[in-house]
Protein backbone atom coordinates (compact mmCIF):
# COMPACT_ATOMS: atom_id res chain seq x y z
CA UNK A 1 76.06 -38.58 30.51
CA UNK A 2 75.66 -35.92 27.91
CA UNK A 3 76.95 -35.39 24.69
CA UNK A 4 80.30 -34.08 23.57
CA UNK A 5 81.49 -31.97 20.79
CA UNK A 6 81.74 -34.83 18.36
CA UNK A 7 85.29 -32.84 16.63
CA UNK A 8 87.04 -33.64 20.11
CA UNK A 9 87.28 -37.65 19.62
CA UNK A 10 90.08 -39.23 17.34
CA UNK A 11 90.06 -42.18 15.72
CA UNK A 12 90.66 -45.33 18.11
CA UNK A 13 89.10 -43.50 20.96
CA UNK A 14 87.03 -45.39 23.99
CA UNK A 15 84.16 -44.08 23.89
CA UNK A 16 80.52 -45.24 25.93
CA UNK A 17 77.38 -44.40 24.14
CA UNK A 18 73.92 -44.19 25.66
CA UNK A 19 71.36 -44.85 22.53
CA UNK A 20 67.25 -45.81 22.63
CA UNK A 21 67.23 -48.68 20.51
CA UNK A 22 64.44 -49.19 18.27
CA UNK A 23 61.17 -51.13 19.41
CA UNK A 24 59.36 -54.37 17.61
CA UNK A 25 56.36 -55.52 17.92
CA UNK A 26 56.37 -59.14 18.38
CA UNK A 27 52.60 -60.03 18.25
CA UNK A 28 51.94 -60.22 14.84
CA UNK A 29 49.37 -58.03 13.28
CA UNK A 30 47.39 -55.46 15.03
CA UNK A 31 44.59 -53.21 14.67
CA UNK A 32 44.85 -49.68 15.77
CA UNK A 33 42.02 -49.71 18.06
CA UNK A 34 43.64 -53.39 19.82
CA UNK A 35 47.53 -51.78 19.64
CA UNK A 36 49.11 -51.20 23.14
CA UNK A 37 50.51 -47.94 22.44
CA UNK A 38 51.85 -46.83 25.80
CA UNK A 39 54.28 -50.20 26.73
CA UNK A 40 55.62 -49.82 22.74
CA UNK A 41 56.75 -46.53 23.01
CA UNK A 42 58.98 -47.55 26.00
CA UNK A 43 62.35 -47.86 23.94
CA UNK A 44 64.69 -49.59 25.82
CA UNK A 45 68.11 -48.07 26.79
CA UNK A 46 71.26 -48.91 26.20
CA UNK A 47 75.21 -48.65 26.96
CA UNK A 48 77.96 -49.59 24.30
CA UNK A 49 81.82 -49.18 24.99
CA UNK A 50 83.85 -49.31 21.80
CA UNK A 51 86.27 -47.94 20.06
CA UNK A 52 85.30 -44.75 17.86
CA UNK A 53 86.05 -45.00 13.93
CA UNK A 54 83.81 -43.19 12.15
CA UNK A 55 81.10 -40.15 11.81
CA UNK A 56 79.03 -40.03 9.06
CA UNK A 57 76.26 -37.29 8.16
CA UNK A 58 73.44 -40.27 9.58
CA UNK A 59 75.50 -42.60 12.74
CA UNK A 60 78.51 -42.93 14.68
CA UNK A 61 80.20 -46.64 14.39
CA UNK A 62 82.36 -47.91 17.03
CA UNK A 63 83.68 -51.45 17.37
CA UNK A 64 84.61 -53.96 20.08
CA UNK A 65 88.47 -54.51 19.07
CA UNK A 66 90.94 -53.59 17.19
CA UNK A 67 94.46 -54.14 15.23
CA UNK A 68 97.47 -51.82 14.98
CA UNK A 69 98.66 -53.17 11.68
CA UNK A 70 98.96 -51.69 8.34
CA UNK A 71 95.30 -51.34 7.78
CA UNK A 72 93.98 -50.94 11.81
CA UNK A 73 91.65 -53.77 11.16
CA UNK A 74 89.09 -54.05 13.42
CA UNK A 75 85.99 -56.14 14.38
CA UNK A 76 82.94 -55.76 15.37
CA UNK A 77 81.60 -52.56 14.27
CA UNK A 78 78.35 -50.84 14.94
CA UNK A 79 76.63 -47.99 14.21
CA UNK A 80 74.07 -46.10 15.66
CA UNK A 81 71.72 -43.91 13.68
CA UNK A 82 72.46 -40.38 15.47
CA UNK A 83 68.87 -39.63 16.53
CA UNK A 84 68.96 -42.49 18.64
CA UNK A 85 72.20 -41.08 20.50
CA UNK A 86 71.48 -39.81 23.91
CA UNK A 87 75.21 -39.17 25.21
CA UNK A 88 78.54 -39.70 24.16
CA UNK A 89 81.45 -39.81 26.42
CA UNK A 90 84.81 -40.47 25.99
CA UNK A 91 86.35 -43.01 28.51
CA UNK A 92 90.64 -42.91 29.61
């Protein structure tokens, strides 16, 4: 997957984005000297499908459904921060 020219999708688009999601550590507190470094710089992969609505200067949002009515409602938005972004493709 690699990334497209962000002008080509429309509004309502599918659209499958491959992002690095963030990584927590869950141990509490930790010295620099105990820290395990190499397994918490493994950020974990991952696929979304949704429909494209927005770009702003900072993310992309997409969201899971959505409602041709007067307003396009939709639900279940998301954004993800655009350094995170590893590919964007649009989907038929």
């Amino acid at each position: 997957m690699k990334k497209i020219n962000l002008k080509q999708l429309k509004q309502w688009d599918k659209v499958e984005i491959n992002w690095l999601d963030a990584v927590k550590n869950t141990g509490g507190w930790s010295s620099l000297d105990d820290f395990n470094w190499k397994s918490h710089y493994n950020a974990m992969p991952h696929n979304i499908i949704g429909y494209y609505i927005n770009e702003c200067v900072d993310g992309i949002t997409v969201c899971h459904a959505y409602a041709v009515d007067n307003n396009y409602s939709f639900d279940g938005a998301f954004t993800i921060p655009k350094g995170c972004i590893l590919g964007i493709k649009k989907l038929k």
